[in-house]
N, C-alpha and C. Protein backbone atom coordinates (compact mmCIF):
# COMPACT_ATOMS: atom_id res chain seq x y z
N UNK A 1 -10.49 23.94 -14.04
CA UNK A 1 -9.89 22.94 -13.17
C UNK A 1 -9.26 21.85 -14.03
N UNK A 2 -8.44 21.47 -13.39
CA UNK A 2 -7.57 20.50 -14.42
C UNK A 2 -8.47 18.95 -13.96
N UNK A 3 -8.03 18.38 -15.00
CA UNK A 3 -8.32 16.78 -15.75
C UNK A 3 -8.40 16.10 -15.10
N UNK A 4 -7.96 15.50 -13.90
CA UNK A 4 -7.26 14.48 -13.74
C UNK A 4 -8.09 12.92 -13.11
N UNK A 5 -8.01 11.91 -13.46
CA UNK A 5 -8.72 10.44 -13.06
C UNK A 5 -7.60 10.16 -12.28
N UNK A 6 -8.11 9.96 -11.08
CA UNK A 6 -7.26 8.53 -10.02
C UNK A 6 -7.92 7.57 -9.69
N UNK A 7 -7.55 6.27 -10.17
CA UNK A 7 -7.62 4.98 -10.29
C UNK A 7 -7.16 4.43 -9.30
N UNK A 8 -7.37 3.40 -8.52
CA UNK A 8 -6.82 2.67 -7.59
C UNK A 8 -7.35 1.42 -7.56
N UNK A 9 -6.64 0.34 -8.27
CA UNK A 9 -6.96 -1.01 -8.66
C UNK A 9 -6.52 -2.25 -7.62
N UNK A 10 -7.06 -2.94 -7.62
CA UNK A 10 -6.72 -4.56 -6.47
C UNK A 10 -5.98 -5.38 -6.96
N UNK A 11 -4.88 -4.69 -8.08
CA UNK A 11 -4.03 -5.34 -8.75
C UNK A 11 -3.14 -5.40 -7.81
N UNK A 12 -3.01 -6.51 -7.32
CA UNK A 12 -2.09 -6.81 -5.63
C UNK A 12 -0.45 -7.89 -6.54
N UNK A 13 0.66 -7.63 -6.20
CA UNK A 13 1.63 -8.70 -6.37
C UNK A 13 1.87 -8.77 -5.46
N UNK A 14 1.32 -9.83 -4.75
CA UNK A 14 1.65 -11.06 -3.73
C UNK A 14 0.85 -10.34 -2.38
N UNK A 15 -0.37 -10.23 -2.29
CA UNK A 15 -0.72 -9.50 -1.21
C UNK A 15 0.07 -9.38 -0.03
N UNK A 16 0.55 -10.87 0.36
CA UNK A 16 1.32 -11.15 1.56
C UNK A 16 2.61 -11.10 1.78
N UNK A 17 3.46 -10.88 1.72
CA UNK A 17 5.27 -11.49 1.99
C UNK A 17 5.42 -11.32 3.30
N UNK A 18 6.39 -12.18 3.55
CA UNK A 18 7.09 -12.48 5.14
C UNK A 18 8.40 -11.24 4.60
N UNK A 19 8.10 -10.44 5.93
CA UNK A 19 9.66 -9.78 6.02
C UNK A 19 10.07 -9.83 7.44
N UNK A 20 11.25 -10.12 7.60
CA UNK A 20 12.14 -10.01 9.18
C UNK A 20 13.01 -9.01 8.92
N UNK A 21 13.20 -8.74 9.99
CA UNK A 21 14.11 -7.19 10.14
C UNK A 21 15.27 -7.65 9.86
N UNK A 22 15.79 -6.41 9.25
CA UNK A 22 17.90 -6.45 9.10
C UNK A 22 17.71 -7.63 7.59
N UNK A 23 16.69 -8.05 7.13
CA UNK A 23 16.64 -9.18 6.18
C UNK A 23 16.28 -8.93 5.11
N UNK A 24 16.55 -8.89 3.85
CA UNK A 24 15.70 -8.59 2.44
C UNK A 24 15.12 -10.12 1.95
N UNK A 25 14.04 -9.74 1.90
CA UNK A 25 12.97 -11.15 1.58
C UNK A 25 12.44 -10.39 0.06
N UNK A 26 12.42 -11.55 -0.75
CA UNK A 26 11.89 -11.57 -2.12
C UNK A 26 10.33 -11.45 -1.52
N UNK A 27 9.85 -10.80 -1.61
CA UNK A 27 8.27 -10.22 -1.47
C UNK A 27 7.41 -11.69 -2.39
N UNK A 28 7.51 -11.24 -3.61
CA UNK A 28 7.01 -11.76 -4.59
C UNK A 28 6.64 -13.44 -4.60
N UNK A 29 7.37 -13.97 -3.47
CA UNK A 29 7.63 -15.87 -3.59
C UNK A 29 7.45 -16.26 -2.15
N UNK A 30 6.87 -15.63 -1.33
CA UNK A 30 6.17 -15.75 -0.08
C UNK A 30 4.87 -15.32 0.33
N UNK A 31 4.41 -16.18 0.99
CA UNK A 31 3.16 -15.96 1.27
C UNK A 31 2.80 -16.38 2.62
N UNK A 32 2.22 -15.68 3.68
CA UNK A 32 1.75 -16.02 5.05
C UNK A 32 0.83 -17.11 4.95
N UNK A 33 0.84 -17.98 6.34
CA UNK A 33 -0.04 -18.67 6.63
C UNK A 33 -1.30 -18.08 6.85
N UNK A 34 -1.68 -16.73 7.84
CA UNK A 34 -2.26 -16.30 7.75
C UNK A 34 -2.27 -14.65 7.86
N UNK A 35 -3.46 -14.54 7.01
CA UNK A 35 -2.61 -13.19 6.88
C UNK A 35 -3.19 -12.00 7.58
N UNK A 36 -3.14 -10.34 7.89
CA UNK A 36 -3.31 -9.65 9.01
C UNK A 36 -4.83 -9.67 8.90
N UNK A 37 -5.44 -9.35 10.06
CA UNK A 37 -7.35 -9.26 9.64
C UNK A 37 -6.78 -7.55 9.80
N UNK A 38 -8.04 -7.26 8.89
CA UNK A 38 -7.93 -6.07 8.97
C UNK A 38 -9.23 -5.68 10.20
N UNK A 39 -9.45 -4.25 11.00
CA UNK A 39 -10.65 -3.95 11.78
C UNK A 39 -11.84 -3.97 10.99
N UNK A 40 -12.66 -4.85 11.44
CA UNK A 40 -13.58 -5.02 10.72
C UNK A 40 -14.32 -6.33 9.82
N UNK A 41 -13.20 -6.82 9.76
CA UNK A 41 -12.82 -7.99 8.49
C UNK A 41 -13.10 -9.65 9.77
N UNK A 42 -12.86 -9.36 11.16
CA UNK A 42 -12.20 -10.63 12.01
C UNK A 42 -13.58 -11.29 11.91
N UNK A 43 -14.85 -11.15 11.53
CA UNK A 43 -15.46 -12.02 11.25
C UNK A 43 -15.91 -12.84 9.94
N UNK A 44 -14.62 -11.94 8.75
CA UNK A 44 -14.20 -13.18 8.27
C UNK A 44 -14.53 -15.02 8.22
N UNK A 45 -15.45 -15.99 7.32
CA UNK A 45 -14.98 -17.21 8.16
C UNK A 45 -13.87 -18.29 7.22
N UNK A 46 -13.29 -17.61 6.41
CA UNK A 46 -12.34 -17.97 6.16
C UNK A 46 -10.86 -17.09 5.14
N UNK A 47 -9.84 -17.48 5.05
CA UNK A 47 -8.77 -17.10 4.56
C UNK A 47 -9.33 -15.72 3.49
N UNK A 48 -9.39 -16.86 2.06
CA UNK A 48 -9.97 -16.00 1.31
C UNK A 48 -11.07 -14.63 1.33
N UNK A 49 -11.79 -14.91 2.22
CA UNK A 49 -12.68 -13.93 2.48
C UNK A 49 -12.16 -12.89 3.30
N UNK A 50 -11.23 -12.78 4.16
CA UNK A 50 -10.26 -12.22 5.04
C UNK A 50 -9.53 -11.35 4.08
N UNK A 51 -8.69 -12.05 2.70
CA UNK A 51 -7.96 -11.15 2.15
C UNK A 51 -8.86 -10.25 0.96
N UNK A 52 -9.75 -10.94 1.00
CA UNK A 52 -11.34 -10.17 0.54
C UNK A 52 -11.41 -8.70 0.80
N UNK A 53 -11.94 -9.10 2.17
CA UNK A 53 -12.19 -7.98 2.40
C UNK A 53 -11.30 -7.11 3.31
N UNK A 54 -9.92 -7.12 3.44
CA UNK A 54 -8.64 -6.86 3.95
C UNK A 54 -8.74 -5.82 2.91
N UNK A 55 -8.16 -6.52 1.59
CA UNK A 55 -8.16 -5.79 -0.02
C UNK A 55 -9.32 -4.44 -0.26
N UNK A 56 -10.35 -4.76 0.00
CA UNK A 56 -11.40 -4.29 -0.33
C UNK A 56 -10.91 -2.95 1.28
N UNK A 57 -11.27 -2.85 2.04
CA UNK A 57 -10.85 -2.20 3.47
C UNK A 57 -10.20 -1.29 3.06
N UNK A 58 -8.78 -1.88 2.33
CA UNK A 58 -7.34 -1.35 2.46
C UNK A 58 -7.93 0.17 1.21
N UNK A 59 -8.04 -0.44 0.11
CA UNK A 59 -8.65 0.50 -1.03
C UNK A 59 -9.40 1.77 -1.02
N UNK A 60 -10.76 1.27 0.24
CA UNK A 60 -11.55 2.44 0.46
C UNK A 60 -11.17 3.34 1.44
N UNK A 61 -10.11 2.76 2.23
CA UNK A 61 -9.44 3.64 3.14
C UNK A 61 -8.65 4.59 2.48
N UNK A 62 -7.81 4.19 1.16
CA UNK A 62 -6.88 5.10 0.59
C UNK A 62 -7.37 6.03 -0.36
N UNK A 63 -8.67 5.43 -1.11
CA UNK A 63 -9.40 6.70 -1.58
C UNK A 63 -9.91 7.51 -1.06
N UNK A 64 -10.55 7.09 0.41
CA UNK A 64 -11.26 8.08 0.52
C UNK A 64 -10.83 9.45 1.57
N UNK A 65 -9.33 8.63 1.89
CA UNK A 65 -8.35 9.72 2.29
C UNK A 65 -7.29 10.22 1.83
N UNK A 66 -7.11 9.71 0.41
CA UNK A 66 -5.88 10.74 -0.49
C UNK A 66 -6.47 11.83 -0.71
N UNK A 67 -5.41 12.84 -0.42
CA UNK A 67 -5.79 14.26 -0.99
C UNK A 67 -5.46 14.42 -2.23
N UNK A 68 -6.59 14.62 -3.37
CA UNK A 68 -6.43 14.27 -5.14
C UNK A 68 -5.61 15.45 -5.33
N UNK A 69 -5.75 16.99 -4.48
CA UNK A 69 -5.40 17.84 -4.73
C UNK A 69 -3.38 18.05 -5.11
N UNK A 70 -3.03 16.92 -4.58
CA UNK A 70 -1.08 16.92 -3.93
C UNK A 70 -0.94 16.59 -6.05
N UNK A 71 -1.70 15.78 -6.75
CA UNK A 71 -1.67 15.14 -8.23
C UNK A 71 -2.20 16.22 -8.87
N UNK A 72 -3.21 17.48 -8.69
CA UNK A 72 -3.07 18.78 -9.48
C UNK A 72 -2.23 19.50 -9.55
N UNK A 73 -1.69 19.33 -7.98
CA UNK A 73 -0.14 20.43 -8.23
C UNK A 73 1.04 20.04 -8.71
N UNK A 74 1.12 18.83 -9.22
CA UNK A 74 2.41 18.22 -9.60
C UNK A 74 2.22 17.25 -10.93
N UNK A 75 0.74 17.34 -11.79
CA UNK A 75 0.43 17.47 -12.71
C UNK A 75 1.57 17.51 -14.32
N UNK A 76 1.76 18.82 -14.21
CA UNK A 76 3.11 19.17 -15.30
C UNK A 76 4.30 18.24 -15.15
N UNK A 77 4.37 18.05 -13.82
CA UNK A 77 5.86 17.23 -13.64
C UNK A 77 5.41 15.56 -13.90
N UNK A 78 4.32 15.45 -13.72
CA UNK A 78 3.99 14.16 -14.26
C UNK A 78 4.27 13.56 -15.74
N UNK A 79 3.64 14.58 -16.24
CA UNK A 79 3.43 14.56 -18.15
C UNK A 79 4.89 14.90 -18.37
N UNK A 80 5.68 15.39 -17.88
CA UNK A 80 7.06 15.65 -18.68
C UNK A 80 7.75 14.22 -17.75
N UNK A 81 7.59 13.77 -16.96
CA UNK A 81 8.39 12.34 -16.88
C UNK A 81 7.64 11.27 -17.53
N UNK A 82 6.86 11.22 -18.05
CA UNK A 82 6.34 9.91 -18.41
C UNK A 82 6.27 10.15 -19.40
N UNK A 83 6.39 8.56 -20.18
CA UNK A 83 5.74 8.57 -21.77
C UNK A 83 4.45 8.44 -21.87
N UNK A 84 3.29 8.02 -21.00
CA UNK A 84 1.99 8.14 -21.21
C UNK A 84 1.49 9.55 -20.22
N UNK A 85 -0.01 8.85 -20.49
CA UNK A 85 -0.91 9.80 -19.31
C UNK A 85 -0.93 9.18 -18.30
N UNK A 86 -0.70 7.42 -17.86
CA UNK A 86 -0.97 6.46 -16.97
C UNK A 86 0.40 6.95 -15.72
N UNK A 87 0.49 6.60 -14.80
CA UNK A 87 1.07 7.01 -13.71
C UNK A 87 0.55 5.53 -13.12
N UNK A 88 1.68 5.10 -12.31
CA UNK A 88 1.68 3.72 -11.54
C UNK A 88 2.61 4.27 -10.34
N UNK A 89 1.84 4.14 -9.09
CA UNK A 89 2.89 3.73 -7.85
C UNK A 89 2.50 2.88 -6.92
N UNK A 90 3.63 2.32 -6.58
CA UNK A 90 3.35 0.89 -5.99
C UNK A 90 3.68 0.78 -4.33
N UNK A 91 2.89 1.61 -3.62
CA UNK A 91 3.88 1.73 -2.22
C UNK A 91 3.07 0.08 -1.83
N UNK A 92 4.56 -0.63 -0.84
CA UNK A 92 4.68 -1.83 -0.07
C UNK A 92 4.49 -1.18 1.55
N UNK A 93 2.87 -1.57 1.69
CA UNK A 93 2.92 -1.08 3.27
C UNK A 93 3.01 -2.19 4.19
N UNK A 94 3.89 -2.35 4.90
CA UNK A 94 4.50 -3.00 6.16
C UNK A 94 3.22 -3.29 7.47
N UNK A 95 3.51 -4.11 7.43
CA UNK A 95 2.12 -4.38 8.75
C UNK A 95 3.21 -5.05 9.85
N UNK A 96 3.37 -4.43 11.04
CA UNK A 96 4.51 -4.78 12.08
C UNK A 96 3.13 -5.91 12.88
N UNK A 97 4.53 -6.37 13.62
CA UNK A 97 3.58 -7.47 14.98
C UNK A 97 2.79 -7.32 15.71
N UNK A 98 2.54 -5.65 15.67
CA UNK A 98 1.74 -5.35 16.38
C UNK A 98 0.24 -4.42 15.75
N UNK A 99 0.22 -4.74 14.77
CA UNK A 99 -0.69 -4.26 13.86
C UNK A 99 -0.52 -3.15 13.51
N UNK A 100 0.31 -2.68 13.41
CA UNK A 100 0.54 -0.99 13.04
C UNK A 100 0.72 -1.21 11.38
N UNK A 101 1.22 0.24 10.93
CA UNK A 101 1.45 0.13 9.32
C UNK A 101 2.37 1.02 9.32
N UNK A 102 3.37 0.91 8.17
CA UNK A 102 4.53 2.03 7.57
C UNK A 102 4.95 1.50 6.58
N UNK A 103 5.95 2.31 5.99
CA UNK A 103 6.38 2.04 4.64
C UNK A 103 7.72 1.56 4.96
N UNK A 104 7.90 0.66 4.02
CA UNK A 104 9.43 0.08 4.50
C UNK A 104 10.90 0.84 4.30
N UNK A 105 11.37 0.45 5.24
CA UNK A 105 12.66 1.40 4.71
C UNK A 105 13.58 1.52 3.79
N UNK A 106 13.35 0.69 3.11
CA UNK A 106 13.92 0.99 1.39
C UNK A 106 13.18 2.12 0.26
N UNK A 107 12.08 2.05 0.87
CA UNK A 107 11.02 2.90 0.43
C UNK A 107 11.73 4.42 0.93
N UNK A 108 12.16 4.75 1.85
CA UNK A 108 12.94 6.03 2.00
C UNK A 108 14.50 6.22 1.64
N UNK A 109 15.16 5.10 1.70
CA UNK A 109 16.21 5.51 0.72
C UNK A 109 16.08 5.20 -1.01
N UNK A 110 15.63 4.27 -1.71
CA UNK A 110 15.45 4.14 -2.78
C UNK A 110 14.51 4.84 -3.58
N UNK A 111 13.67 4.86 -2.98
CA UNK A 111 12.10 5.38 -3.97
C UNK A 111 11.70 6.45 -5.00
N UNK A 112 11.82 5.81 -6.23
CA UNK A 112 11.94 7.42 -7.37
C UNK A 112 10.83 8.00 -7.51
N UNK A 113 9.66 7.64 -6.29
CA UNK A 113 8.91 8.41 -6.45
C UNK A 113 9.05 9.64 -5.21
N UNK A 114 9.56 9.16 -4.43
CA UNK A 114 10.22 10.41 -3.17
C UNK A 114 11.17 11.25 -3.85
N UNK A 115 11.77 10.80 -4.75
CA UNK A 115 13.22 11.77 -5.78
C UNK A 115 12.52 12.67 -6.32
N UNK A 116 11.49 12.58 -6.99
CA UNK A 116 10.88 13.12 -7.76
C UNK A 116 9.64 13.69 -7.83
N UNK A 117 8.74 13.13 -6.59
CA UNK A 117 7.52 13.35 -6.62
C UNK A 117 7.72 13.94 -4.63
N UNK A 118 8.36 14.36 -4.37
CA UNK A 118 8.24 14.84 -2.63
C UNK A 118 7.09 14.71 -1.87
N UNK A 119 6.20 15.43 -3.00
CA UNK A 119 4.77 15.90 -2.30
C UNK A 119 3.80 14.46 -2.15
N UNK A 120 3.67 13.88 -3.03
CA UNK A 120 3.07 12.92 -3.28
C UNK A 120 3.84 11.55 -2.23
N UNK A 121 4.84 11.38 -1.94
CA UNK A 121 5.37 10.65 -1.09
C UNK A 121 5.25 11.28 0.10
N UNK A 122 5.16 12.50 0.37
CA UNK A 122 4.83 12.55 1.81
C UNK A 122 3.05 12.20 2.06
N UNK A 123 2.38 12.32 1.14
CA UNK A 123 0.82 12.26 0.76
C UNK A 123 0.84 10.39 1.02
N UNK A 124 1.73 9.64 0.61
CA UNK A 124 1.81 8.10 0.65
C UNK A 124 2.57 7.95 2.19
N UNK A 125 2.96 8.95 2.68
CA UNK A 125 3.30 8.54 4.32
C UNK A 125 2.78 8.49 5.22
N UNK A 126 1.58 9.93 4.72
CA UNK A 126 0.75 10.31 5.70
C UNK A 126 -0.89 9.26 5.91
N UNK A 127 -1.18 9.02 3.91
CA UNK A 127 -2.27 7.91 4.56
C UNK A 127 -1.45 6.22 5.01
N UNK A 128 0.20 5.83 4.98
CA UNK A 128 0.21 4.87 5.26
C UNK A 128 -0.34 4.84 6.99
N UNK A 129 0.59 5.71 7.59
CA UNK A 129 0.16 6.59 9.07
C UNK A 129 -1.02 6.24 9.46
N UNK A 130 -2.04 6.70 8.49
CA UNK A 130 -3.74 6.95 9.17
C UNK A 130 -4.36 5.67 8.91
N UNK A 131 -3.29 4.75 8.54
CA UNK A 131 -4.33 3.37 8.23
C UNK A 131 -4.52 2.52 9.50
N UNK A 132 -6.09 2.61 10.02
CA UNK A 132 -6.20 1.98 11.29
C UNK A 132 -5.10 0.75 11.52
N UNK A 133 -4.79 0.45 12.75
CA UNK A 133 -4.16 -1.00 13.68
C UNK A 133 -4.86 -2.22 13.15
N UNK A 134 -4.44 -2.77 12.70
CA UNK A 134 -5.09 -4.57 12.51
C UNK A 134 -5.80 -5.00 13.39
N UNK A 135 -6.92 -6.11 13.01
CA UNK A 135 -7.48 -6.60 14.44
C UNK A 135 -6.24 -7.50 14.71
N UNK A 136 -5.63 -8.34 13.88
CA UNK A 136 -4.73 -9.25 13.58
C UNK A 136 -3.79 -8.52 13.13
N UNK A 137 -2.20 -9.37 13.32
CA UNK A 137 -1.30 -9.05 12.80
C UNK A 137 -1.35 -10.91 11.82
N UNK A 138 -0.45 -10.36 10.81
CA UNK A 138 -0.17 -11.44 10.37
C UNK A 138 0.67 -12.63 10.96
N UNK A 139 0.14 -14.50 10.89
CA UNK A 139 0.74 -14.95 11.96
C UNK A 139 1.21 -16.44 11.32
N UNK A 140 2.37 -16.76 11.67
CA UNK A 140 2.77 -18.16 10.92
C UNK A 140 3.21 -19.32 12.49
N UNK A 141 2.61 -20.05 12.01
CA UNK A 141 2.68 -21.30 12.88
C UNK A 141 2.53 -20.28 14.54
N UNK A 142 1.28 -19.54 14.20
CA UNK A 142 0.32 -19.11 15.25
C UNK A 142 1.30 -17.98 16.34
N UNK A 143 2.41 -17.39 15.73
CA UNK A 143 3.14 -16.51 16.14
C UNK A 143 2.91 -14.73 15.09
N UNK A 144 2.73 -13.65 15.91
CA UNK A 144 2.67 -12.88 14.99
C UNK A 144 3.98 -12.87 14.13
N UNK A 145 3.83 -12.33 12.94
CA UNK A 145 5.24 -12.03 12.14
C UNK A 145 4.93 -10.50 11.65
N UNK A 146 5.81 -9.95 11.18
CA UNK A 146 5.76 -8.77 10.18
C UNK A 146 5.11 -9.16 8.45
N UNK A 147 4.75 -8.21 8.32
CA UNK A 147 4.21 -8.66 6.42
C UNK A 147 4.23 -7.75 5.62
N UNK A 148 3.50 -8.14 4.46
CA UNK A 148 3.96 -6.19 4.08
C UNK A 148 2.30 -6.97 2.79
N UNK A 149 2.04 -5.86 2.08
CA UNK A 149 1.30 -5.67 1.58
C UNK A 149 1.34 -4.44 0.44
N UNK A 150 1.29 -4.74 -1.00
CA UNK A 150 1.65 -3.67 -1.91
C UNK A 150 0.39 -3.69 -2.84
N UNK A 151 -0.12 -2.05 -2.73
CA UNK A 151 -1.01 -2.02 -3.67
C UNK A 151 -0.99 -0.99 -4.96
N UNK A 152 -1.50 -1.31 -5.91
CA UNK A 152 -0.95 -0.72 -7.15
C UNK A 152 -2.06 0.96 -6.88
N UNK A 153 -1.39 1.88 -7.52
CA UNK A 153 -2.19 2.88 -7.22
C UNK A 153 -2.08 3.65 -9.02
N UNK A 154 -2.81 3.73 -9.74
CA UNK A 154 -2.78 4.12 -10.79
C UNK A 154 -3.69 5.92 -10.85
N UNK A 155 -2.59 6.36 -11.66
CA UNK A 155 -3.23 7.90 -12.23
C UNK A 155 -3.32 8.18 -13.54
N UNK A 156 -4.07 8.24 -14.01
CA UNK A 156 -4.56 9.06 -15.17
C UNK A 156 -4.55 10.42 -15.34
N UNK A 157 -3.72 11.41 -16.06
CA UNK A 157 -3.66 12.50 -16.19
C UNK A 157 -4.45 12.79 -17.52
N UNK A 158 -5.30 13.41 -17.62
CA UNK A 158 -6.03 13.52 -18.56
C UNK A 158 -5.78 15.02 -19.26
């Protein structure tokens, strides 16, 4: 059986950004007032502890429903694009007004990991899909908004 370590770190850039539709928002230099509760999380009793355990939620949901198997079969194609063994992808999942989740739509026309990696981006569609409804959506001056949320997902090919 082949090698392989998958890593999935809380190395978050910018947990939060405001996005509005039809609009490109710099992710990186925004931040919600408040941000989505995740199910589970709404007793939370404050901010920090919210994106606590939002973070923490978001993580064990994606490990413990990626299929490791989609990164054995596409293995070879890994090691011949990269200069290391390390593998980084960064999907930005979208949290709509109504607590749902998806990947944004730049994410389907741009994404060199959909160019290149098919399998593995449909594998990042399918758990964005299965990620339960928010108790909360994210909300500024007490109105829901859209947000997005990007988490680093690291592989080790060993």
């Amino acid at each position: 059986m082949k090698n392989i370590l998958f890593l999935i770190f809380g190395i978050v850039i910018c947990p939060f950004g405001i996005s509005q539709e039809n609009t490109r928002v710099d992710y990186s230099e925004l931040t919600v007032q408040n941000p989505p509760v995740y199910e589970g999380c709404a007793n939370a009793t404050n901010r920090e502890k919210n994106i606590n355990c939002f973070e923490k939620s978001i993580k064990k949901f994606i490990t413990s429903n990626f299929n490791y198997q989609i990164i054995n079969g596409i293995e070879e194609e890994i090691k011949a694009s990269q200069k290391s063994s390390l593998f980084n992808v960064r999907p930005r999942i979208l949290i709509e007004t109504d607590g749902t989740t998806s990947l944004p739509e730049e994410w389907y026309e741009n994404a060199r990991i959909r160019k290149q990696f098919p399998t593995l981006f449909e594998e990042l569609e399918r758990i964005v899909a299965l990620i339960p409804k928010m108790h909360s959506p994210a909300k500024e001056d007490g109105n829901p908004i859209r947000s997005s949320y990007q988490q680093i997902m690291r592989f080790q090919i060993k």
